[in-house]
PDB file of N, CA and C in Angstrom:
ATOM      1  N   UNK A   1       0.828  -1.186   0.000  1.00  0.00           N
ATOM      2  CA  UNK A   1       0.000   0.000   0.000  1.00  0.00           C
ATOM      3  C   UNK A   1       0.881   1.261   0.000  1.00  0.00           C
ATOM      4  N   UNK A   2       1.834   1.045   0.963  1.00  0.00           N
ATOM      5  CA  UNK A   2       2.839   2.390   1.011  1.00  0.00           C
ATOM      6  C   UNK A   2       3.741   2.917  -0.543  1.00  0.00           C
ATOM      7  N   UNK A   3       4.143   1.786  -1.209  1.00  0.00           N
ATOM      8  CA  UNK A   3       4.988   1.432  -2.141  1.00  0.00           C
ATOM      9  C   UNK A   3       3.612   2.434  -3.640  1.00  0.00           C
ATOM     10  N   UNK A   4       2.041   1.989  -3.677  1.00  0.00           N
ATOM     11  CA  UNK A   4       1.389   2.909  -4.445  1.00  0.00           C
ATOM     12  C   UNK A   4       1.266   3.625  -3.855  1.00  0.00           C
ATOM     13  N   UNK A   5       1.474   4.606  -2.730  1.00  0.00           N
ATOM     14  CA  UNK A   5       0.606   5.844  -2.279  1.00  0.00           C
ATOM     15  C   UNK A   5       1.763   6.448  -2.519  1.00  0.00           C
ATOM     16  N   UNK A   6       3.305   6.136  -2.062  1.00  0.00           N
ATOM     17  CA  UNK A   6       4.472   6.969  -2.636  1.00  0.00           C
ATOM     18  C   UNK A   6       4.328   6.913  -3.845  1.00  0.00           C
ATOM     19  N   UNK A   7       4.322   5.957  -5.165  1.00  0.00           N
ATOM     20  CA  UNK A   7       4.366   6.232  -6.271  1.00  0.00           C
ATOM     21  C   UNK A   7       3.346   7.047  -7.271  1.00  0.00           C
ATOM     22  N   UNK A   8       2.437   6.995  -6.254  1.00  0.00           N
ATOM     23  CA  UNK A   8       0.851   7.860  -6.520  1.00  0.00           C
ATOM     24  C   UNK A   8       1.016   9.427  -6.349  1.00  0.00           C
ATOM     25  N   UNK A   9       2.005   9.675  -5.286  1.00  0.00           N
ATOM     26  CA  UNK A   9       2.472  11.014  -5.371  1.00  0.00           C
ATOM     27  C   UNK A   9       0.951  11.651  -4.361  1.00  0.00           C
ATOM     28  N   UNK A  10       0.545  10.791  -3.599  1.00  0.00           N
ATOM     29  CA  UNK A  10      -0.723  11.305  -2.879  1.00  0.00           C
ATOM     30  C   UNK A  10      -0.547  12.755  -2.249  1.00  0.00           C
ATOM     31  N   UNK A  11       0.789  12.191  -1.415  1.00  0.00           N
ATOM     32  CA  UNK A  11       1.017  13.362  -0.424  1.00  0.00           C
ATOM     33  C   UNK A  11       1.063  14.586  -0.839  1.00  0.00           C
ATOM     34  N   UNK A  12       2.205  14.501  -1.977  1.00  0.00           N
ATOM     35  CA  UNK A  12       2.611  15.349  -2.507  1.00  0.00           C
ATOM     36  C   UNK A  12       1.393  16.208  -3.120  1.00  0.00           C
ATOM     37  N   UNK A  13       0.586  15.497  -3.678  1.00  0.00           N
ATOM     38  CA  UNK A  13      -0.645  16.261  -4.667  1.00  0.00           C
ATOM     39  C   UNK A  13      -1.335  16.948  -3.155  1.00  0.00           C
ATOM     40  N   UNK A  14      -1.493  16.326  -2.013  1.00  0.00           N
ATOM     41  CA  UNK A  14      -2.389  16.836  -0.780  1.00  0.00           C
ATOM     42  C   UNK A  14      -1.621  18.294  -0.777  1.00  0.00           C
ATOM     43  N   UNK A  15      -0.549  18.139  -0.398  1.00  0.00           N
ATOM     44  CA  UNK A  15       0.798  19.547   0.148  1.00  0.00           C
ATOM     45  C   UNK A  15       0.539  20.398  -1.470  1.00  0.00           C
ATOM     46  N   UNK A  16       0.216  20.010  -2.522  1.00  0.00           N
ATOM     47  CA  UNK A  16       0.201  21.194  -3.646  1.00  0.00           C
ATOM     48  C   UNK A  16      -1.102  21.376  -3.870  1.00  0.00           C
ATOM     49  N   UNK A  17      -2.199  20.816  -3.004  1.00  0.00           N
ATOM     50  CA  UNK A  17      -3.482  21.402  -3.349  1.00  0.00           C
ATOM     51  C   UNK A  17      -4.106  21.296  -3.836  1.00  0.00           C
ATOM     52  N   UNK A  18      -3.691  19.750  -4.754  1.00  0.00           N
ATOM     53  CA  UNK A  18      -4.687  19.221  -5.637  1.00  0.00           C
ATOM     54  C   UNK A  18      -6.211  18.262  -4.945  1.00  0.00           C
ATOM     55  N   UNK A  19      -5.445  17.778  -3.560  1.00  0.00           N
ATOM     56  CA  UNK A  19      -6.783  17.317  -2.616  1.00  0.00           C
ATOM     57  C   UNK A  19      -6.854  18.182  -1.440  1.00  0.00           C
ATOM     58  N   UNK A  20      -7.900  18.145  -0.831  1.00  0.00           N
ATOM     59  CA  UNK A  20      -8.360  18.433   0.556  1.00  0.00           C
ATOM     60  C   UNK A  20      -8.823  17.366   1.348  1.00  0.00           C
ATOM     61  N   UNK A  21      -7.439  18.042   2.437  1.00  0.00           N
ATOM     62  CA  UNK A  21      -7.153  16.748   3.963  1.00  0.00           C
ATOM     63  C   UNK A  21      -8.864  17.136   4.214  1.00  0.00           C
ATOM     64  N   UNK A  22      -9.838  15.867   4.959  1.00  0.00           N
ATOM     65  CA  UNK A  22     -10.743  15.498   5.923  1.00  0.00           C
ATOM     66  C   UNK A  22     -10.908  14.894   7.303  1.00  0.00           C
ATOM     67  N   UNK A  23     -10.447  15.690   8.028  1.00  0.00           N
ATOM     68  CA  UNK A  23      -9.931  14.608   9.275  1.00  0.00           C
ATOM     69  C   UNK A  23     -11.670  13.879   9.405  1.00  0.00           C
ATOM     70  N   UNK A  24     -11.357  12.515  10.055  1.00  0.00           N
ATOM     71  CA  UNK A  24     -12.443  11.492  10.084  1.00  0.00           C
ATOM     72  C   UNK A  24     -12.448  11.480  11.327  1.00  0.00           C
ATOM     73  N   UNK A  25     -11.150  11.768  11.851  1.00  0.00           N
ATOM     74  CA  UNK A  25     -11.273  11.194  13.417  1.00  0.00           C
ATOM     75  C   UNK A  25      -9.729  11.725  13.890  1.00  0.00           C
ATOM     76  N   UNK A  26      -9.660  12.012  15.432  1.00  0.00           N
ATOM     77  CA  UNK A  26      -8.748  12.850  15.733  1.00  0.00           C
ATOM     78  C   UNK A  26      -9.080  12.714  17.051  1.00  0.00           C
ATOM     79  N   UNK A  27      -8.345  12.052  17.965  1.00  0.00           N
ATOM     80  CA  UNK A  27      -8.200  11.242  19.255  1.00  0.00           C
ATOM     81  C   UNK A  27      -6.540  11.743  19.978  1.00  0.00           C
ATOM     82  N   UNK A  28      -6.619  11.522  21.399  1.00  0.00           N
ATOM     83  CA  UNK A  28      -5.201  11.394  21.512  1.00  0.00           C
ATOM     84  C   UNK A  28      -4.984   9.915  21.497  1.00  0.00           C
ATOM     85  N   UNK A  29      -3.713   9.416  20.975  1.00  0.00           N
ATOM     86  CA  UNK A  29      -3.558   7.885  21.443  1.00  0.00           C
ATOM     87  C   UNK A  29      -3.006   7.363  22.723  1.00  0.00           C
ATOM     88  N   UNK A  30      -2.864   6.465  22.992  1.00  0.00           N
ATOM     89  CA  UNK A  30      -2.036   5.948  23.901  1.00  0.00           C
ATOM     90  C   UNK A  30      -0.361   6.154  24.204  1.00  0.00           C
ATOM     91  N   UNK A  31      -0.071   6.746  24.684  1.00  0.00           N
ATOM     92  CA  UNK A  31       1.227   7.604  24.621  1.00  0.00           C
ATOM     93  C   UNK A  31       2.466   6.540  24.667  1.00  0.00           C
ATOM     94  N   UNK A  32       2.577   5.787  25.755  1.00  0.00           N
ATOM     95  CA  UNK A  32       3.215   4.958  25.911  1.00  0.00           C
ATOM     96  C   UNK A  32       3.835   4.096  24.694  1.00  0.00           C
ATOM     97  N   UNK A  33       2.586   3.623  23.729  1.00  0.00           N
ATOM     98  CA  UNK A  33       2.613   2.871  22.937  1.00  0.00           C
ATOM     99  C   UNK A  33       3.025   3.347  21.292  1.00  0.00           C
ATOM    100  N   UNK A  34       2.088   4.518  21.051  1.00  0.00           N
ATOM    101  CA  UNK A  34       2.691   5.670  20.133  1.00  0.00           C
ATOM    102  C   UNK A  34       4.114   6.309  20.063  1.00  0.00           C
ATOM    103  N   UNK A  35       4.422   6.409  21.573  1.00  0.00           N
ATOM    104  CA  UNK A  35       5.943   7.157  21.660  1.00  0.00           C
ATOM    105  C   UNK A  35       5.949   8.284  20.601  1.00  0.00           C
ATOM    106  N   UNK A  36       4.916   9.243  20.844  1.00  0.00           N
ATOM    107  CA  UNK A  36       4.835  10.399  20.646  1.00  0.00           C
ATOM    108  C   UNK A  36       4.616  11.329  21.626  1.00  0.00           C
ATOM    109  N   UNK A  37       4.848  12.703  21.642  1.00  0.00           N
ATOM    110  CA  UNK A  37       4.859  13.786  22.620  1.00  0.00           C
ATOM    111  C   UNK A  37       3.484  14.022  23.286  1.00  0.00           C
ATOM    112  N   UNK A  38       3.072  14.666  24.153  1.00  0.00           N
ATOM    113  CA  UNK A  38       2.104  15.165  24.627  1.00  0.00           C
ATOM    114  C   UNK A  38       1.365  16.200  23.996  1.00  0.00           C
ATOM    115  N   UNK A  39      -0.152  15.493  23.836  1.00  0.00           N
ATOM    116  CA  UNK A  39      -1.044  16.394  23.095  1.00  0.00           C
ATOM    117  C   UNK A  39      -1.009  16.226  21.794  1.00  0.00           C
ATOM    118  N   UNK A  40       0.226  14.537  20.966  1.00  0.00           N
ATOM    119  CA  UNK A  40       0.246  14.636  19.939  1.00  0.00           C
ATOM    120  C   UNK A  40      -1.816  13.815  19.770  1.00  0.00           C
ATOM    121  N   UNK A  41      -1.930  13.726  18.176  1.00  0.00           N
ATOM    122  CA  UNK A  41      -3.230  13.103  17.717  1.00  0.00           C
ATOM    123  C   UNK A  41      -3.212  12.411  16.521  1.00  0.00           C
ATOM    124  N   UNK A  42      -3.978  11.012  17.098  1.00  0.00           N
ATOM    125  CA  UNK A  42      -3.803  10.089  16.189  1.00  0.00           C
ATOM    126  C   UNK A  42      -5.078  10.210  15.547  1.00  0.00           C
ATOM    127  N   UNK A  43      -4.603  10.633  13.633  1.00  0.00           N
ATOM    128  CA  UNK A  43      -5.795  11.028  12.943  1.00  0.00           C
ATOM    129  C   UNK A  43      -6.208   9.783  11.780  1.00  0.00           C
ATOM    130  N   UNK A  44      -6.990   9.616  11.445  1.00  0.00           N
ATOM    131  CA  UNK A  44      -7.473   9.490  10.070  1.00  0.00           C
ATOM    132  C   UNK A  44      -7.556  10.471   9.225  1.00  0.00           C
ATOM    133  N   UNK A  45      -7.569  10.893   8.240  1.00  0.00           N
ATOM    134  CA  UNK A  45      -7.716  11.914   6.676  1.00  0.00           C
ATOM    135  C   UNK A  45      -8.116  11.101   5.956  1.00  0.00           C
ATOM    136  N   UNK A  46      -8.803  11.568   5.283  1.00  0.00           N
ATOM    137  CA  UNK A  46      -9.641  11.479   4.122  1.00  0.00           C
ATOM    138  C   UNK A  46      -9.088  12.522   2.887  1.00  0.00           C
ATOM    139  N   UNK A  47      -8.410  12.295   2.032  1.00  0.00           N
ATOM    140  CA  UNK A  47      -7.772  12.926   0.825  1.00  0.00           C
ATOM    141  C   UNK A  47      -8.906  13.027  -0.132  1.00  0.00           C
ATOM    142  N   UNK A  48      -9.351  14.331  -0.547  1.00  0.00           N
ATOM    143  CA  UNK A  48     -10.607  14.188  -1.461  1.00  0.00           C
ATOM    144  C   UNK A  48     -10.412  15.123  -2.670  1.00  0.00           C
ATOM    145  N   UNK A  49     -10.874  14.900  -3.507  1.00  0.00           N
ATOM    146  CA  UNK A  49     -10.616  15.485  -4.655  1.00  0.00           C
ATOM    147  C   UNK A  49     -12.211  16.954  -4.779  1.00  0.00           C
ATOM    148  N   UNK A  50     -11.647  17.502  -6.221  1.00  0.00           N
ATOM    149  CA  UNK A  50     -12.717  18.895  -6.034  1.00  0.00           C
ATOM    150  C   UNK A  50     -14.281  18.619  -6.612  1.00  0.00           C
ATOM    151  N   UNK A  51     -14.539  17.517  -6.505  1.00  0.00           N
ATOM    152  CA  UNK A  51     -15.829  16.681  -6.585  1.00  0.00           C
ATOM    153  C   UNK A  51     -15.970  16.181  -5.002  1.00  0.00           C
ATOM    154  N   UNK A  52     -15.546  15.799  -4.289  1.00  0.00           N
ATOM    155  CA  UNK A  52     -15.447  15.683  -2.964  1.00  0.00           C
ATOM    156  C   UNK A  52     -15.192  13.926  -3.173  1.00  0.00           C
ATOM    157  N   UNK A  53     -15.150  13.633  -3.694  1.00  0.00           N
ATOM    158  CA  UNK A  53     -15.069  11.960  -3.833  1.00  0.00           C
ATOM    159  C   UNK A  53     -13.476  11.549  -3.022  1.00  0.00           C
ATOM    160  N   UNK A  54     -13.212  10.316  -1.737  1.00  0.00           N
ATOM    161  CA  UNK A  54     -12.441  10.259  -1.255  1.00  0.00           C
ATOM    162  C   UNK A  54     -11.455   9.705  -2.606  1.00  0.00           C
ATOM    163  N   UNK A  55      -9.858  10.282  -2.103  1.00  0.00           N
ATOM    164  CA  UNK A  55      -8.776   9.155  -3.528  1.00  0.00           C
ATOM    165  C   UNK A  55      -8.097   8.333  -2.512  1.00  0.00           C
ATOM    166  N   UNK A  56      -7.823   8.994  -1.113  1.00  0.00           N
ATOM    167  CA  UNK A  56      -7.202   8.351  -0.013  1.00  0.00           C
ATOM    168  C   UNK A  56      -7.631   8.307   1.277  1.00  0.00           C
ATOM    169  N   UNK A  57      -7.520   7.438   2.218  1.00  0.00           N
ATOM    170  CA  UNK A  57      -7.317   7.822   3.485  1.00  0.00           C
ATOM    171  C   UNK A  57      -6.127   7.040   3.979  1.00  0.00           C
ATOM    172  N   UNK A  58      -5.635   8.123   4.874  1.00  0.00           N
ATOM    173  CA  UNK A  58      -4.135   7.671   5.593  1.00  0.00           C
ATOM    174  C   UNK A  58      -4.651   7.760   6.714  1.00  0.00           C
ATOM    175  N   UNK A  59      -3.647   7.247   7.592  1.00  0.00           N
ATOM    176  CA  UNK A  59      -3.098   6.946   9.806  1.00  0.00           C
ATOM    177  C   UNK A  59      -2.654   7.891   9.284  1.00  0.00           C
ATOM    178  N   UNK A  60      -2.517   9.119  10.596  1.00  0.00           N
ATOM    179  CA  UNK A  60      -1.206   9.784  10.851  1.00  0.00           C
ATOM    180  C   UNK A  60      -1.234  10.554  12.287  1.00  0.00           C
ATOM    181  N   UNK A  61      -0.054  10.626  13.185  1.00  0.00           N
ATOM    182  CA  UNK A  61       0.312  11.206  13.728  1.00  0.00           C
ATOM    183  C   UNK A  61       0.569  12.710  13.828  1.00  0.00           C
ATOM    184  N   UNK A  62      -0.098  13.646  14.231  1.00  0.00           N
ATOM    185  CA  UNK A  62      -0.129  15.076  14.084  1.00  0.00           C
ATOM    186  C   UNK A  62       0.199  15.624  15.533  1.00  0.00           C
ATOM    187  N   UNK A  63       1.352  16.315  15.164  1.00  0.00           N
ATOM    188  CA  UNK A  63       2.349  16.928  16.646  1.00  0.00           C
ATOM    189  C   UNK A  63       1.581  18.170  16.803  1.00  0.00           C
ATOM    190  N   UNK A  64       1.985  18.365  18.307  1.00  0.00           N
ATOM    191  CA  UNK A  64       1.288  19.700  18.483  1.00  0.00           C
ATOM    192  C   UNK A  64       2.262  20.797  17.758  1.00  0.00           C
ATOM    193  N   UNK A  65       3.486  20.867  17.258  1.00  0.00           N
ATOM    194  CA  UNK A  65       4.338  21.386  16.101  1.00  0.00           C
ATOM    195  C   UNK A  65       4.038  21.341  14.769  1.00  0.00           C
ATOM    196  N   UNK A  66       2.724  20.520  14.504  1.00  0.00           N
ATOM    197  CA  UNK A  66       2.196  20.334  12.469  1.00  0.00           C
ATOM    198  C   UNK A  66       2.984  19.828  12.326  1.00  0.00           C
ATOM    199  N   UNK A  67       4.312  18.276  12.618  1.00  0.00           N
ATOM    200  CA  UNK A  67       4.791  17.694  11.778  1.00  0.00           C
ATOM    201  C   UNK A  67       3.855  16.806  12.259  1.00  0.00           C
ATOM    202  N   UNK A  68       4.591  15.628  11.139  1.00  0.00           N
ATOM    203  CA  UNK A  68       4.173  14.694  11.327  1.00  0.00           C
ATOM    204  C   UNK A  68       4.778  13.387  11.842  1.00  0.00           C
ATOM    205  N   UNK A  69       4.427  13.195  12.858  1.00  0.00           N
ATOM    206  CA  UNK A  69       5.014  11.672  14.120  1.00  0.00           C
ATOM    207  C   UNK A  69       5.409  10.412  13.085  1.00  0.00           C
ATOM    208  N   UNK A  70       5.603   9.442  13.910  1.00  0.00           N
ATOM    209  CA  UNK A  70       6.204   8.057  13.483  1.00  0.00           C
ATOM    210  C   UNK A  70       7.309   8.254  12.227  1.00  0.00           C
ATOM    211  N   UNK A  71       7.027   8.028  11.118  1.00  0.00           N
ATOM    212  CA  UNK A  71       7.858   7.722  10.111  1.00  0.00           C
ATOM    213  C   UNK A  71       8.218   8.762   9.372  1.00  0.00           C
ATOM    214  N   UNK A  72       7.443  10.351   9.882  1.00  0.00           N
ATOM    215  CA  UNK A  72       7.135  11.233   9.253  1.00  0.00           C
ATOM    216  C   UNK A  72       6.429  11.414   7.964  1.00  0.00           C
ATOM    217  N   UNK A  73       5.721  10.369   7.752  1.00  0.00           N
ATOM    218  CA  UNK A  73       4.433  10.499   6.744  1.00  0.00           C
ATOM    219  C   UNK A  73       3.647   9.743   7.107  1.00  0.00           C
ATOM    220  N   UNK A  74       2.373  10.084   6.188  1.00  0.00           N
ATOM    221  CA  UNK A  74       0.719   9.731   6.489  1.00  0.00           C
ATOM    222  C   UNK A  74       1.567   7.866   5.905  1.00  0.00           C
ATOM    223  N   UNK A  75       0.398   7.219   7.033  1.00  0.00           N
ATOM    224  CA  UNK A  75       0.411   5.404   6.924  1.00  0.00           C
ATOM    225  C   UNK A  75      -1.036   5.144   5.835  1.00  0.00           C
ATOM    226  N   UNK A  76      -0.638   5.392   5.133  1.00  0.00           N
ATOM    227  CA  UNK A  76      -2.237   4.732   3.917  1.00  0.00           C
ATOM    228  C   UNK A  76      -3.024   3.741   4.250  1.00  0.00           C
ATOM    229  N   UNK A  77      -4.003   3.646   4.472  1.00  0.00           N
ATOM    230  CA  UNK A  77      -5.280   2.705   4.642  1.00  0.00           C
ATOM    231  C   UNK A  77      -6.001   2.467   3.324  1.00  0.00           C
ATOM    232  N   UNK A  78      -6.303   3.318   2.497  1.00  0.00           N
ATOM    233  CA  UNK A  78      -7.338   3.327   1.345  1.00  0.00           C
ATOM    234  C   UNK A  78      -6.444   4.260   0.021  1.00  0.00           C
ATOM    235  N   UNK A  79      -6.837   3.085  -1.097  1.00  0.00           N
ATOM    236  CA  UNK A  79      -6.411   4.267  -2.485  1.00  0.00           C
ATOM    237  C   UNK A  79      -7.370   3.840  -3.357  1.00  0.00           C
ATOM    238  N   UNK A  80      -7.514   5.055  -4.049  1.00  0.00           N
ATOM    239  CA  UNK A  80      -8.604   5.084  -5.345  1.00  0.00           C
ATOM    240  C   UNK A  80      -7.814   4.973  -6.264  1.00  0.00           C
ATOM    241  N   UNK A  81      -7.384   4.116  -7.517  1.00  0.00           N
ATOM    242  CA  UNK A  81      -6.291   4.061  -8.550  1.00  0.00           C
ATOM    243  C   UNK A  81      -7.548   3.617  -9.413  1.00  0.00           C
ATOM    244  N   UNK A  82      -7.686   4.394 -10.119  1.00  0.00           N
ATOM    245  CA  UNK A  82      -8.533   4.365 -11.130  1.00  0.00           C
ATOM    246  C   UNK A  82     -10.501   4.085 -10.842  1.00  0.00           C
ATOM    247  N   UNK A  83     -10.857   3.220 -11.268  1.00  0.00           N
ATOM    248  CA  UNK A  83     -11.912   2.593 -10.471  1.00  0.00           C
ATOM    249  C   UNK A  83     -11.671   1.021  -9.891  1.00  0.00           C
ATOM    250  N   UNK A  84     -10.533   1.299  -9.137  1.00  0.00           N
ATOM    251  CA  UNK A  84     -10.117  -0.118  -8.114  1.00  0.00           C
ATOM    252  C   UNK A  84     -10.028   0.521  -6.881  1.00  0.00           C
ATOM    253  N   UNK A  85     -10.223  -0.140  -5.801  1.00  0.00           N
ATOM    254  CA  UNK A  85     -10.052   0.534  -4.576  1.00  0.00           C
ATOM    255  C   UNK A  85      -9.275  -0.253  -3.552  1.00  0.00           C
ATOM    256  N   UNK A  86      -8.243   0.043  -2.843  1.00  0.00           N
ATOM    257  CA  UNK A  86      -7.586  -0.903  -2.189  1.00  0.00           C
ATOM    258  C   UNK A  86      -7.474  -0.064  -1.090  1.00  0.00           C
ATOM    259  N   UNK A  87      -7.421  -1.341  -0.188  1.00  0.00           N
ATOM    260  CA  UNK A  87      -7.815  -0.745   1.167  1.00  0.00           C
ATOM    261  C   UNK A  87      -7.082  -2.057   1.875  1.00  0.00           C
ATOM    262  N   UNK A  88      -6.829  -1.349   3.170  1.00  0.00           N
ATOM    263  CA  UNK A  88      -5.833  -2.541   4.151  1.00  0.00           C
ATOM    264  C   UNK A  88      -7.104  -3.498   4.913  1.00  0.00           C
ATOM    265  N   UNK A  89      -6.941  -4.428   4.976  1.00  0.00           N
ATOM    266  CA  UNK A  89      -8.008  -5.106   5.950  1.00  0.00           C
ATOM    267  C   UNK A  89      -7.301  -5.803   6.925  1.00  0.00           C
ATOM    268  N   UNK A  90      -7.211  -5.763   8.009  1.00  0.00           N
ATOM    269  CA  UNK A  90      -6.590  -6.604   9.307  1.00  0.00           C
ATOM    270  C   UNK A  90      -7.288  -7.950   9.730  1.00  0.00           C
ATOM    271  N   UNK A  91      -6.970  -8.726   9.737  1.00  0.00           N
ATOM    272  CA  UNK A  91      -7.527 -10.205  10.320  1.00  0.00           C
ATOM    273  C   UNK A  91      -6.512 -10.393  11.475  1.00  0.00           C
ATOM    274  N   UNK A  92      -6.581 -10.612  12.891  1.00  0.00           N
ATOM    275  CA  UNK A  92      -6.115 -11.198  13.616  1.00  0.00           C
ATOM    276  C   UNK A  92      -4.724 -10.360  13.919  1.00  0.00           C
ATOM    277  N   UNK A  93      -4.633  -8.749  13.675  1.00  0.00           N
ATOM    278  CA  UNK A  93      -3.708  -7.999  13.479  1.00  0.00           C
ATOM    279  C   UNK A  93      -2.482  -8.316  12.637  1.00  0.00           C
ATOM    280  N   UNK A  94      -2.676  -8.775  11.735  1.00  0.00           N
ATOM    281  CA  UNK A  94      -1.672  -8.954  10.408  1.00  0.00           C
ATOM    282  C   UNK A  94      -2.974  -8.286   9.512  1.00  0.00           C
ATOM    283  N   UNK A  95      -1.953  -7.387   8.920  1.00  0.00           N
ATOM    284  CA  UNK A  95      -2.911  -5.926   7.457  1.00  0.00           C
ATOM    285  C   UNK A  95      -2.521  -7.006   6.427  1.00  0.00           C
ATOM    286  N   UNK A  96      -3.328  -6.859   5.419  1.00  0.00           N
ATOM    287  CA  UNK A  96      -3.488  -7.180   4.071  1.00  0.00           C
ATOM    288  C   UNK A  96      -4.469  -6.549   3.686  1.00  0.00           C
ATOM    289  N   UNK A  97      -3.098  -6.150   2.111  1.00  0.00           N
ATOM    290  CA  UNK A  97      -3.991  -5.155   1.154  1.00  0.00           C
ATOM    291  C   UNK A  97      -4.823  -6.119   0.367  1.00  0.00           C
ATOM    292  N   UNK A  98      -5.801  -5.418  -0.227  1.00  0.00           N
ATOM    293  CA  UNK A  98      -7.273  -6.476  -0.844  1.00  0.00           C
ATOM    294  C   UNK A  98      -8.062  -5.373  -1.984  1.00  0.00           C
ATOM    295  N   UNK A  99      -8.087  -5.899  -3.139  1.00  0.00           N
ATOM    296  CA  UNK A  99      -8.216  -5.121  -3.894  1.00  0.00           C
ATOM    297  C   UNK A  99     -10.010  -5.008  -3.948  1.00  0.00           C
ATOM    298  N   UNK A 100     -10.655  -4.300  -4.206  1.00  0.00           N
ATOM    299  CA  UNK A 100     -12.271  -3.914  -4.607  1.00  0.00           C
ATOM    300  C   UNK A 100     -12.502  -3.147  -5.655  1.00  0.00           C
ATOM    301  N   UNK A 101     -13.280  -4.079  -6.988  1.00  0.00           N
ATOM    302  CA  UNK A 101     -13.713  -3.024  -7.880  1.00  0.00           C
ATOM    303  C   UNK A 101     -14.799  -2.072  -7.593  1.00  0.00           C
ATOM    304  N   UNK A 102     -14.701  -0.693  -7.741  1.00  0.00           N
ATOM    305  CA  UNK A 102     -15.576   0.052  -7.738  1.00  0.00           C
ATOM    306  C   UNK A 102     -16.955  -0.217  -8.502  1.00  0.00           C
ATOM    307  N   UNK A 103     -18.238  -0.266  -8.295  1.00  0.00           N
ATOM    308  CA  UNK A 103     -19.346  -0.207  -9.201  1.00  0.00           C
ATOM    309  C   UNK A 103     -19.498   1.505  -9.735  1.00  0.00           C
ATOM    310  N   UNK A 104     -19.601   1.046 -10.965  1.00  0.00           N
ATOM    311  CA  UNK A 104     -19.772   2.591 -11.449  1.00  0.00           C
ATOM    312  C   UNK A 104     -21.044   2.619 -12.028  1.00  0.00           C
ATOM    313  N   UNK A 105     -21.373   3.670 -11.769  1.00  0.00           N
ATOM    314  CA  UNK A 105     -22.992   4.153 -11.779  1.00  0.00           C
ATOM    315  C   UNK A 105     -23.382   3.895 -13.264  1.00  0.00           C
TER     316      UNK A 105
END
């Protein structure tokens, strides 16, 4: 998943404005376990295009500084690559990516 969302250039298109971040959800996490600072927030985004239709959603860590925690980039959950949709699914905490064709109207 990481390997298309870098080659997808997601981020990059988010930071030049071609999508708009949606936070979904925005929690503090468990500190201990995160080993991030105080007051950091563990988000979901929703990457949406100017139709509002989601192309991504990433994990990410958001410092009370606007960087960004762990690896220093968004962890991808969901990509829209054309009309395929891949998305991480967890069984038994091992992720696997799993592909879904979109139905188009």
């Amino acid at each position: 998943m990481r390997k298309r969302f870098n080659e997808g250039r997601y981020w990059d298109l988010l930071k030049q404005g071609q999508y708009i971040p949606l936070v979904r959800e925005s929690r503090h996490p468990a500190l201990m376990l995160a080993k991030e600072p105080f007051c950091t927030q563990s988000q979901m985004v929703s990457y949406v295009d100017q139709n509002n239709n989601e192309i991504a959603r990433v994990h990410q860590y958001l410092r009370p500084d606007g960087t960004i925690g762990a690896s220093g980039k968004p962890d991808p959950k969901r990509l829209l690559q054309g009309d395929i949709l891949y998305r991480l699914k967890t069984a038994r905490g091992i992720a696997k990516e799993i592909r879904v064709k979109e139905d188009t109207p």
